[in-house]
N, C-alpha and C. Protein backbone atom coordinates (compact mmCIF):
# COMPACT_ATOMS: atom_id res chain seq x y z
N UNK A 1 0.85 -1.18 0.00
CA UNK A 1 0.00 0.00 0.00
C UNK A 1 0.89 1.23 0.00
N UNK A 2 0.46 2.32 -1.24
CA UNK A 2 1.49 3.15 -0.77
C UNK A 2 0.68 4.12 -0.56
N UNK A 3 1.24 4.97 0.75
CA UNK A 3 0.26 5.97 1.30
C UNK A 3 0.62 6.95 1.11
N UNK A 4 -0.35 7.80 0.85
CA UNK A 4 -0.25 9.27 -0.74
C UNK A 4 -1.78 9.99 0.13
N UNK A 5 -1.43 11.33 -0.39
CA UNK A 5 -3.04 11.93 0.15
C UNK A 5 -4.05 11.50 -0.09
N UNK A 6 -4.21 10.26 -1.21
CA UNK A 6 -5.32 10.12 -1.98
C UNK A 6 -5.95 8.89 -1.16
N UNK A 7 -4.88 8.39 -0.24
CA UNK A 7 -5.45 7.52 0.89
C UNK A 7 -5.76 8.10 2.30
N UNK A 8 -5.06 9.09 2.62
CA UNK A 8 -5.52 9.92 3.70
C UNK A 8 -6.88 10.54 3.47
N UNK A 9 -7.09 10.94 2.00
CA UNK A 9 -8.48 11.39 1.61
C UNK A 9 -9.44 10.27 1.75
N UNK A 10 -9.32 8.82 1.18
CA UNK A 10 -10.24 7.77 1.29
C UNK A 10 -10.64 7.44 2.65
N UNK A 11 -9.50 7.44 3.98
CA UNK A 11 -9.52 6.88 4.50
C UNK A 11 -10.52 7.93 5.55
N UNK A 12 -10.28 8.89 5.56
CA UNK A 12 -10.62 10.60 6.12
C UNK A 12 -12.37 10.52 5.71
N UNK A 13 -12.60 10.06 4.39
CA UNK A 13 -13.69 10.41 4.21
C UNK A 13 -14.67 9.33 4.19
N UNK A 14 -13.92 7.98 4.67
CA UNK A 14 -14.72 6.97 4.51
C UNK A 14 -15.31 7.11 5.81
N UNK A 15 -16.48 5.83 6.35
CA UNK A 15 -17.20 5.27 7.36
C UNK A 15 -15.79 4.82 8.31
N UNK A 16 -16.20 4.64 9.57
CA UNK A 16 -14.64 4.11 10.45
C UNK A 16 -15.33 2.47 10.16
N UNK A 17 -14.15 2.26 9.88
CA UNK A 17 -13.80 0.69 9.62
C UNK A 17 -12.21 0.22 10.51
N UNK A 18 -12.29 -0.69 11.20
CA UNK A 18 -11.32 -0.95 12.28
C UNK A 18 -10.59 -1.93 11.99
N UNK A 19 -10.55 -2.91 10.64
CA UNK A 19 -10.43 -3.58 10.04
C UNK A 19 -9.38 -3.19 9.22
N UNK A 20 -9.76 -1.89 8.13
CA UNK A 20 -8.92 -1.26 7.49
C UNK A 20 -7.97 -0.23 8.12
N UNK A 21 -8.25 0.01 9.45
CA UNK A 21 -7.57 1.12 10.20
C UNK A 21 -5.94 0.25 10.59
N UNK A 22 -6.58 -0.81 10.73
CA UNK A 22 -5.64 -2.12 11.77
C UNK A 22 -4.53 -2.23 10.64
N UNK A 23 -5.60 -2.66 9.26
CA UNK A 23 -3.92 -2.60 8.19
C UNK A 23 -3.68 -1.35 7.90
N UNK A 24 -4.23 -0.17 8.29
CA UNK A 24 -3.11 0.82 7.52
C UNK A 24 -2.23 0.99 9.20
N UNK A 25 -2.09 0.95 9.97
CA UNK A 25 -1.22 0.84 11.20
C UNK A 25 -0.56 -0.19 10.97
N UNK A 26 -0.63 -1.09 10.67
CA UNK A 26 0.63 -2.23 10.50
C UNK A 26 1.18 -1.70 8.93
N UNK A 27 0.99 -1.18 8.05
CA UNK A 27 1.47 -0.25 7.17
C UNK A 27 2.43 0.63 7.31
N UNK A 28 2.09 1.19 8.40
CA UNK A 28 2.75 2.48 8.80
C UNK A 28 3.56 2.16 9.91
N UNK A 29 3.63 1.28 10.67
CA UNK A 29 4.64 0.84 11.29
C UNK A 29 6.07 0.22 10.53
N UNK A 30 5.80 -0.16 9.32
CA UNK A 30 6.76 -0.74 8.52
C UNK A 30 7.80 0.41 8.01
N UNK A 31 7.49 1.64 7.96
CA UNK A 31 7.72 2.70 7.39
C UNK A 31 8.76 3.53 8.34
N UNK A 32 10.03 3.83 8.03
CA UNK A 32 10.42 4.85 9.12
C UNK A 32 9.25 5.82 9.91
N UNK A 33 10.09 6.38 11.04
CA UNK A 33 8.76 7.18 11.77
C UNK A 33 8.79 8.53 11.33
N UNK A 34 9.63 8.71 10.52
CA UNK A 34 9.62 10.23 9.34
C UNK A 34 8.62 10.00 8.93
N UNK A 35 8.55 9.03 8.12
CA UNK A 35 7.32 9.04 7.37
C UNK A 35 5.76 8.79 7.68
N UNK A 36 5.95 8.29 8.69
CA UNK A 36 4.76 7.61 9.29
C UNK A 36 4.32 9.28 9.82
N UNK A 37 5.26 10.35 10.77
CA UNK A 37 5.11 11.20 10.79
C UNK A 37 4.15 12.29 9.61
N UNK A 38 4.88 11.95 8.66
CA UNK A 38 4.26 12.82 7.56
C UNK A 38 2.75 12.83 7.00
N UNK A 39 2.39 11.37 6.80
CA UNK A 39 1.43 10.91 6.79
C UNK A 39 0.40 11.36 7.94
N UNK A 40 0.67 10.77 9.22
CA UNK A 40 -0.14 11.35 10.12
C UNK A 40 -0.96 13.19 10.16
N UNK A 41 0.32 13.60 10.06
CA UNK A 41 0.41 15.15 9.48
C UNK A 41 -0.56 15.26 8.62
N UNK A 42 -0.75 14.27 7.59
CA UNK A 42 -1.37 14.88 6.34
C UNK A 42 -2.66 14.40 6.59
N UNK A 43 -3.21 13.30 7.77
CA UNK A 43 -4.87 13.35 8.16
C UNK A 43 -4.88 14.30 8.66
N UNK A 44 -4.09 14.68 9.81
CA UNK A 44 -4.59 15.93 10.67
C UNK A 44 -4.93 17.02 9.97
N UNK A 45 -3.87 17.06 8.58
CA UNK A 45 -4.33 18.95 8.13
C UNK A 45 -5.63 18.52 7.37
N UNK A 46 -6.02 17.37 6.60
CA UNK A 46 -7.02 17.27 6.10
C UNK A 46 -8.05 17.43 6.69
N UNK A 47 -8.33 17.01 8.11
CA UNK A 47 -9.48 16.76 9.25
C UNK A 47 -9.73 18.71 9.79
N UNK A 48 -8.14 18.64 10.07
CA UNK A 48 -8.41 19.67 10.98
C UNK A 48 -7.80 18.78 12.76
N UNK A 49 -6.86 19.87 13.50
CA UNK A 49 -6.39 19.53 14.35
C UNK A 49 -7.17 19.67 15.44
N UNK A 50 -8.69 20.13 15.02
CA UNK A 50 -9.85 20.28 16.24
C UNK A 50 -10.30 18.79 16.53
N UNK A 51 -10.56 18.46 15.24
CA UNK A 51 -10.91 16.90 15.29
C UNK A 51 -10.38 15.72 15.73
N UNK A 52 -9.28 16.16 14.72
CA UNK A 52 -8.29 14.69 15.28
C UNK A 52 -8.71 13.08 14.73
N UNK A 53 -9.98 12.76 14.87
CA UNK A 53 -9.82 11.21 14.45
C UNK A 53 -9.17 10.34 14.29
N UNK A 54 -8.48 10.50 12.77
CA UNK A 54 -7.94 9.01 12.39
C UNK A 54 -6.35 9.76 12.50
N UNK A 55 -6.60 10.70 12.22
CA UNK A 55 -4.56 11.21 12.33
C UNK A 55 -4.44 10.95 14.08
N UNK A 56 -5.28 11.21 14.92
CA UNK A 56 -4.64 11.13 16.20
C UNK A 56 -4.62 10.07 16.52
N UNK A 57 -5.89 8.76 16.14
CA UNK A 57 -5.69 7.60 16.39
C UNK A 57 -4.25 6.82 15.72
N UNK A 58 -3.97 6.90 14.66
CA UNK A 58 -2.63 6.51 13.94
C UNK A 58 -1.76 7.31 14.76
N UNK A 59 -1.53 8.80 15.17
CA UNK A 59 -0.22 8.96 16.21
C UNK A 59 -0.34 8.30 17.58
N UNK A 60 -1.18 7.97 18.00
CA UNK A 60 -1.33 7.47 19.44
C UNK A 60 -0.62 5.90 18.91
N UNK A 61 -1.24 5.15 18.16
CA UNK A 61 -0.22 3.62 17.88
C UNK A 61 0.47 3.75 17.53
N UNK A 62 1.09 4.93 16.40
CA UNK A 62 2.28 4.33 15.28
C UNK A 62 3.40 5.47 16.13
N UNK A 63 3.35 6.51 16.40
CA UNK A 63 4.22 7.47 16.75
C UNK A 63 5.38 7.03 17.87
N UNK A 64 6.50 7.31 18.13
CA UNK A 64 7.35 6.60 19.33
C UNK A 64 8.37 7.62 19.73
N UNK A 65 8.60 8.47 19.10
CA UNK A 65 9.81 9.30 19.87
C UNK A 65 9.26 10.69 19.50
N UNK A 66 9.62 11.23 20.42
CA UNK A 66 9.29 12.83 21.17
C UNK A 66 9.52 13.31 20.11
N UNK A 67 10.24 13.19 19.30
CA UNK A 67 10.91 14.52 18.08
C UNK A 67 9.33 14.26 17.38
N UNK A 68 8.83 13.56 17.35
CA UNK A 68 7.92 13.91 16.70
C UNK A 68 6.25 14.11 17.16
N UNK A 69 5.84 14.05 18.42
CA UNK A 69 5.13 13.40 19.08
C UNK A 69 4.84 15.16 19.88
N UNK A 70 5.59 15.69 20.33
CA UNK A 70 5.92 16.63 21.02
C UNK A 70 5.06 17.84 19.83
N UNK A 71 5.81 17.91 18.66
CA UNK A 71 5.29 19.45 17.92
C UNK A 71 3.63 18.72 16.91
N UNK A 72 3.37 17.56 17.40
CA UNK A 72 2.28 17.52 16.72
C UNK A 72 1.43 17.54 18.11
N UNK A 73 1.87 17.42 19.35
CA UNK A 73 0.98 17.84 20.46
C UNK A 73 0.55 18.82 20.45
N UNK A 74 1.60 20.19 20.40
CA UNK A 74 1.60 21.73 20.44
C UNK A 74 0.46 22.23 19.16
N UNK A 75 -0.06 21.50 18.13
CA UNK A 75 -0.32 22.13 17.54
C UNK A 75 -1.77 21.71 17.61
N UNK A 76 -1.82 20.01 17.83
CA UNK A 76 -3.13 19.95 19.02
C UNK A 76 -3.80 20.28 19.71
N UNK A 77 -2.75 21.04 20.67
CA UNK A 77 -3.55 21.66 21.92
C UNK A 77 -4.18 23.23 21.75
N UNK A 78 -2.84 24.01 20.35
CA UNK A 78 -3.24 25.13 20.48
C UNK A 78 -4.81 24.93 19.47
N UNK A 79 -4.73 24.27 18.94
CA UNK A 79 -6.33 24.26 18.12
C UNK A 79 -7.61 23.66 18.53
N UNK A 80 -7.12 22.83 19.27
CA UNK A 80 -7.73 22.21 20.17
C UNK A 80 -9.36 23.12 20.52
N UNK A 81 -10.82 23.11 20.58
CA UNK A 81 -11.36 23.80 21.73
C UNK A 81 -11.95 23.07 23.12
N UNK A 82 -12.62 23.52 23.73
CA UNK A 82 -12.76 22.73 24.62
C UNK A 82 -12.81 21.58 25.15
N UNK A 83 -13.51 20.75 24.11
CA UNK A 83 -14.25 19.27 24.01
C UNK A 83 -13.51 18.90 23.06
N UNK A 84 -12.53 19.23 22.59
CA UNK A 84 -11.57 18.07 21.57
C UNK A 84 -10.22 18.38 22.05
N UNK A 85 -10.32 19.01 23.51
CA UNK A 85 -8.75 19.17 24.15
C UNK A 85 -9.04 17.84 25.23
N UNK A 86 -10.00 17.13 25.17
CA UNK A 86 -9.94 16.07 25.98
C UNK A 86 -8.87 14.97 25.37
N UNK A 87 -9.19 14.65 23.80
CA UNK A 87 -7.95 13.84 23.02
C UNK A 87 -7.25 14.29 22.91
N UNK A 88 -6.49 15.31 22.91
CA UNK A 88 -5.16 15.74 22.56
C UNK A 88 -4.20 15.18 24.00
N UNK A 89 -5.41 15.32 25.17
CA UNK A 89 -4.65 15.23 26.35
C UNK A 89 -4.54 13.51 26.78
N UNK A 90 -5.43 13.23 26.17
CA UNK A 90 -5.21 11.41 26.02
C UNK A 90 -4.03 10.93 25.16
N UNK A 91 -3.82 11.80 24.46
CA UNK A 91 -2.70 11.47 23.39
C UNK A 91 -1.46 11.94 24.19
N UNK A 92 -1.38 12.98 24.85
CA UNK A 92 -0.40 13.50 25.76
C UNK A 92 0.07 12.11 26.91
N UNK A 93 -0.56 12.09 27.67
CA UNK A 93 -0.92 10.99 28.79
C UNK A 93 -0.50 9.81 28.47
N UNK A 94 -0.94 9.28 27.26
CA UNK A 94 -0.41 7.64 26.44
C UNK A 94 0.92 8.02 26.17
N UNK A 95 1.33 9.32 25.63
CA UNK A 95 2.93 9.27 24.55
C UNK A 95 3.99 9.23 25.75
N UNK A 96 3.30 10.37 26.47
CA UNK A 96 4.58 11.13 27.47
C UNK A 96 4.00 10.78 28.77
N UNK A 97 3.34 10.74 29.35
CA UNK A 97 3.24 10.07 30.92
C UNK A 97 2.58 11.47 31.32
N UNK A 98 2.06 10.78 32.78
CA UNK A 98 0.89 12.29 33.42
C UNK A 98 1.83 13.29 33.22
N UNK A 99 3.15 13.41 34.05
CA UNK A 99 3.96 14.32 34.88
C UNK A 99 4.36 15.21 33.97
N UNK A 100 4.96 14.43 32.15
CA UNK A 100 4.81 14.93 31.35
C UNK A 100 4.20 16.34 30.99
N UNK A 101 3.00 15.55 30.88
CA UNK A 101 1.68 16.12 30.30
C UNK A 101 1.63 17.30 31.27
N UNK A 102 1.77 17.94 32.66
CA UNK A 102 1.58 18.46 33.40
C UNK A 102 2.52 19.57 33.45
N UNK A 103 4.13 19.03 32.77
CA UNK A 103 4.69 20.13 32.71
C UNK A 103 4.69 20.20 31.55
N UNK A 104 4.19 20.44 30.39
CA UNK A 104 3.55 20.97 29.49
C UNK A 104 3.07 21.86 29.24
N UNK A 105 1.89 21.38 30.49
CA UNK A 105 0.55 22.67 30.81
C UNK A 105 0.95 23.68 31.46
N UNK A 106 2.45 23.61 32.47
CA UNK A 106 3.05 24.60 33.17
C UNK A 106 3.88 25.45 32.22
N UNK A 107 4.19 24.85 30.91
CA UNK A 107 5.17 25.87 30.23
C UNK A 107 4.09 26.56 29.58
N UNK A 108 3.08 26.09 29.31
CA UNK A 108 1.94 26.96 28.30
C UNK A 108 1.31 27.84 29.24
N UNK A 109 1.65 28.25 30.33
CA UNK A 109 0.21 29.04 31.46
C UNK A 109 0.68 30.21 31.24
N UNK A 110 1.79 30.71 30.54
CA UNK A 110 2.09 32.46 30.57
C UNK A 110 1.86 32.42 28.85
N UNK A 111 2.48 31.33 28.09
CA UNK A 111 2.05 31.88 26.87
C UNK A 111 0.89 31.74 26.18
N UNK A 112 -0.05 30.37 26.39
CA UNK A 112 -1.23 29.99 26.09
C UNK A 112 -2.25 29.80 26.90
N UNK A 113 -2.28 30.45 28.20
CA UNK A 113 -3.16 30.18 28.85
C UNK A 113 -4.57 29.34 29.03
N UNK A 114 -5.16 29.76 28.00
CA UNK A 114 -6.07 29.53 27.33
C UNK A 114 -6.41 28.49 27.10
N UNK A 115 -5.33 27.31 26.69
CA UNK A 115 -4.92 25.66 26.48
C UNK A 115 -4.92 25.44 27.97
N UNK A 116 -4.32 25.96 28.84
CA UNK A 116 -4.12 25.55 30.33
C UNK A 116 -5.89 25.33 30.80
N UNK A 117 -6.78 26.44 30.85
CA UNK A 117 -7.84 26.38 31.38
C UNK A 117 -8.54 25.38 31.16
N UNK A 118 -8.73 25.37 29.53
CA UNK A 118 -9.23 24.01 29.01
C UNK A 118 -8.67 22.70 29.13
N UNK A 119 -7.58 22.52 29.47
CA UNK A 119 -6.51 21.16 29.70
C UNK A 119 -7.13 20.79 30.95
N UNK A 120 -6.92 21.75 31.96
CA UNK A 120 -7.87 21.87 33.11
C UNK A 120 -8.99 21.16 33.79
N UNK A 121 -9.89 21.30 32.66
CA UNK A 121 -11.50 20.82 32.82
C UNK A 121 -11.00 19.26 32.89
N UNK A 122 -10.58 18.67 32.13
CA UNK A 122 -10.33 17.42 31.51
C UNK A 122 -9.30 16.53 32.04
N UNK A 123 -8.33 17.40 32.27
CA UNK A 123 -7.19 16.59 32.99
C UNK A 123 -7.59 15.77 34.34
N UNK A 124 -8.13 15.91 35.35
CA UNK A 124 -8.10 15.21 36.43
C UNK A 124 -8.92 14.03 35.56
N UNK A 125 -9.72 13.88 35.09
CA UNK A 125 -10.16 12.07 34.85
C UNK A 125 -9.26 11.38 34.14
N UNK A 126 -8.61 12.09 33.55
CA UNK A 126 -7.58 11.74 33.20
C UNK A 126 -6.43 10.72 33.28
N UNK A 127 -5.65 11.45 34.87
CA UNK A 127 -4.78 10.86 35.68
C UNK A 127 -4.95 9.65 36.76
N UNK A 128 -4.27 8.90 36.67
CA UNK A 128 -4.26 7.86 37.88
C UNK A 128 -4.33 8.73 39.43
N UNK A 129 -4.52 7.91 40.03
CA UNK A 129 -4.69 8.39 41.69
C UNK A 129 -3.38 8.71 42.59
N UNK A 130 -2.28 8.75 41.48
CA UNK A 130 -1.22 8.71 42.03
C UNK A 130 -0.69 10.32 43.03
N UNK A 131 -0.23 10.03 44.26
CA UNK A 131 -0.43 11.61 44.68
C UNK A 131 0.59 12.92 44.06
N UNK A 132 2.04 12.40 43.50
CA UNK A 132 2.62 13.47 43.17
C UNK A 132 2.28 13.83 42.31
N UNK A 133 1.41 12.98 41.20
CA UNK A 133 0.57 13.84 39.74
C UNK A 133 -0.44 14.42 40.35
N UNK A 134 -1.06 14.11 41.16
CA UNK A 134 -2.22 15.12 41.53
C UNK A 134 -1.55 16.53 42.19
N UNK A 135 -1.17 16.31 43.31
CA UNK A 135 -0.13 17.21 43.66
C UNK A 135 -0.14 18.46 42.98
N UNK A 136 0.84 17.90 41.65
CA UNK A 136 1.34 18.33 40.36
C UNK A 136 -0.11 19.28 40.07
N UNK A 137 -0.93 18.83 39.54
CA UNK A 137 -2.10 19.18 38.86
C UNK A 137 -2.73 20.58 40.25
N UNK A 138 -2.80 19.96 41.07
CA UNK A 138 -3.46 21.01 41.95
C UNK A 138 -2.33 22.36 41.93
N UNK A 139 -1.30 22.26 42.25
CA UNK A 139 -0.22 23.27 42.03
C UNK A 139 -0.38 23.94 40.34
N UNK A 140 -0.82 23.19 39.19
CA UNK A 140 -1.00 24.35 38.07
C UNK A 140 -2.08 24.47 38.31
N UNK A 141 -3.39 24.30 38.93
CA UNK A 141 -4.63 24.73 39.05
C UNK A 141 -4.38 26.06 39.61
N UNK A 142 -3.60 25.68 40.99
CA UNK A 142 -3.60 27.43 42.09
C UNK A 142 -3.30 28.40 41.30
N UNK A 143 -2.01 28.20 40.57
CA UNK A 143 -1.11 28.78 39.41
C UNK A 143 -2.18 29.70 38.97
N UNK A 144 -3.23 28.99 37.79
CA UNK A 144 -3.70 29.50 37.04
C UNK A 144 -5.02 29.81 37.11
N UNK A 145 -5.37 29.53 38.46
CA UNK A 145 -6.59 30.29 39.13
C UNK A 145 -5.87 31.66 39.77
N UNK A 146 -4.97 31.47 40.31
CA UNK A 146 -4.32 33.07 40.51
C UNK A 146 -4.32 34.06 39.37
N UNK A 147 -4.17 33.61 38.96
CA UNK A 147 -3.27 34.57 37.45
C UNK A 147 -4.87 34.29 36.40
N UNK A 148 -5.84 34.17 36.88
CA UNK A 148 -7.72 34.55 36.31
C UNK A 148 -7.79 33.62 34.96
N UNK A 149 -6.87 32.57 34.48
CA UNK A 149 -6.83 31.67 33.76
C UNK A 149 -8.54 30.84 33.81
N UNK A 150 -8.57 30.22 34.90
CA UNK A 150 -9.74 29.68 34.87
C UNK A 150 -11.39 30.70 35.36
N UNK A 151 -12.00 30.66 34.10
CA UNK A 151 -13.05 31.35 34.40
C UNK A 151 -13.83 30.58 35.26
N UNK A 152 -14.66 31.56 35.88
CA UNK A 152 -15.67 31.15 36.92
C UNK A 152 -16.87 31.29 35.59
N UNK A 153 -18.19 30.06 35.75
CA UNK A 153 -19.25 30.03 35.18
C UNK A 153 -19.93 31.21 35.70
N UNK A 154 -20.53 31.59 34.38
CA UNK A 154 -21.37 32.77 34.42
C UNK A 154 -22.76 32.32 33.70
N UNK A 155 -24.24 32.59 34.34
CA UNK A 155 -25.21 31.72 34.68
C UNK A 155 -25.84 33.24 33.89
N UNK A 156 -26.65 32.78 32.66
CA UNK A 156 -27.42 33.64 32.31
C UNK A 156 -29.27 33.01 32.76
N UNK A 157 -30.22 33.48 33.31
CA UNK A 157 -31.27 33.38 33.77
C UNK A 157 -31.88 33.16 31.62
N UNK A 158 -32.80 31.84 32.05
CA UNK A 158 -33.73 31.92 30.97
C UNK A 158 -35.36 32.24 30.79
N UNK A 159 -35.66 32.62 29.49
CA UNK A 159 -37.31 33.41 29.61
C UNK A 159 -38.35 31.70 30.52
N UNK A 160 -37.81 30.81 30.38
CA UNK A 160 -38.35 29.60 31.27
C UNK A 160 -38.04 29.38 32.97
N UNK A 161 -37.80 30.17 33.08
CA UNK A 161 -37.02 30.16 34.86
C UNK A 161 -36.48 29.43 34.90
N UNK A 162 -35.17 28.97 33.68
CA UNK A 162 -34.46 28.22 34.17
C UNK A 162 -33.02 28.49 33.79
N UNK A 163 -31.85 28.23 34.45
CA UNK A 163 -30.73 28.97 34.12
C UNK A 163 -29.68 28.49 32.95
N UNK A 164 -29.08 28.89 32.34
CA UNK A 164 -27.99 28.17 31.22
C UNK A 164 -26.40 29.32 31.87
N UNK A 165 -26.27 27.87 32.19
CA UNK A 165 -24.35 28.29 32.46
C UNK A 165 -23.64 28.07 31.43
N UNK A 166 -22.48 29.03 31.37
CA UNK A 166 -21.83 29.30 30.25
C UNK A 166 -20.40 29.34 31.01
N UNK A 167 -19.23 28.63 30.62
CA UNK A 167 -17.83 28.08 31.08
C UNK A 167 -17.10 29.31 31.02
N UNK A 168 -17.32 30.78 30.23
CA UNK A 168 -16.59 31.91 30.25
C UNK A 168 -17.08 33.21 30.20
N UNK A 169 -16.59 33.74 29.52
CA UNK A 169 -17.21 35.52 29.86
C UNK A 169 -17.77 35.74 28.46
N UNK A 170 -17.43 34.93 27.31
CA UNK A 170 -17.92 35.21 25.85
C UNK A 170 -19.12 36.66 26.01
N UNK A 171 -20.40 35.25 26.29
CA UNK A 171 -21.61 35.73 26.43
C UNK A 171 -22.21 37.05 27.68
N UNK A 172 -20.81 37.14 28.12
CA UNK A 172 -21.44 37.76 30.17
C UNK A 172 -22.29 38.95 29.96
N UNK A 173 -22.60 39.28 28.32
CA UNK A 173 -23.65 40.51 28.66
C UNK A 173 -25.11 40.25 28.51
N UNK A 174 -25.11 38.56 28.24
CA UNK A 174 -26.56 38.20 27.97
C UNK A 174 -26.75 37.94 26.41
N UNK A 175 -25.91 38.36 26.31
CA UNK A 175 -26.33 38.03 24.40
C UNK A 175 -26.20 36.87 24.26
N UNK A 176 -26.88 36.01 22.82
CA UNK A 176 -26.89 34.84 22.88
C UNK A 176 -26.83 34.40 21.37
């Protein structure tokens, strides 16, 4: 099989089949991890790095060393939004380990904040029960609850008497 965009396109746009996923991963394991790299690369830009699917499922099995694993995280997380920074951080967690993953989120809290808050929500189910990763985690929480990283829910009242919470300040003037 030789893998060309025109299979990242088939494979991107087909139904998930786990069957065909299984041989293109034993495919791509055969392949230096340059390449396997490249490929992966080329579902993600097709999908979109919000999504993730089949490029993140193929980096989570086929991927193995940081040189490459690392700048396709970063570009994960920064695109990432809320609810699809849950896989990026599963992909974090499987490649690189909690503690990893944690100082990660500590180098991103002055420049991306933003990734921190949302990493945030998601990260504790995340982690094992182990105490120095939690530890860990509660120490970038204080961090970045100090420094107004994590918004407090802001509760707009509805014409039904009933309330809709909202995770940031987007909406805080009521508009909708």
């Amino acid at each position: 099989m030789e893998l060309n965009a025109e299979i990242v396109k088939d494979f991107v746009e087909s139904p998930r089949d786990t069957a065909r996923e299984t041989v293109l991963k034993r495919e791509l394991r055969l392949l230096p991890e340059s390449e396997r790299f490249v490929f992966i690369q080329t579902c993600l830009d097709f999908t979109g790095y919000r999504i993730g699917g089949l490029g993140l499922l193929l980096a989570t099995s086929c991927l193995e060393s940081k040189t490459y694993i690392l700048p396709l995280l970063e570009k994960g997380l920064v695109a990432a939004d809320a609810s699809t920074i849950k896989f990026w951080l599963e992909f974090a967690v499987a490649k690189l380990g909690e503690r990893k993953t944690i100082a990660i989120l500590f180098d991103k809290l002055d420049t991306e904040p933003d990734v921190v808050g949302k990493a945030l929500y998601w990260l504790p189910s995340l982690l094992k029960a182990e105490s120095k990763t939690l530890e860990e985690l509660q120490r970038l929480r204080t961090l970045a609850e100090a420094r107004g990283v994590i918004c407090k829910p802001v509760i707009i009242p509805e014409p039904n008497n009933e309330e809709r919470v909202l995770f940031g300040n987007f909406y805080a003037n009521g508009d909708t």
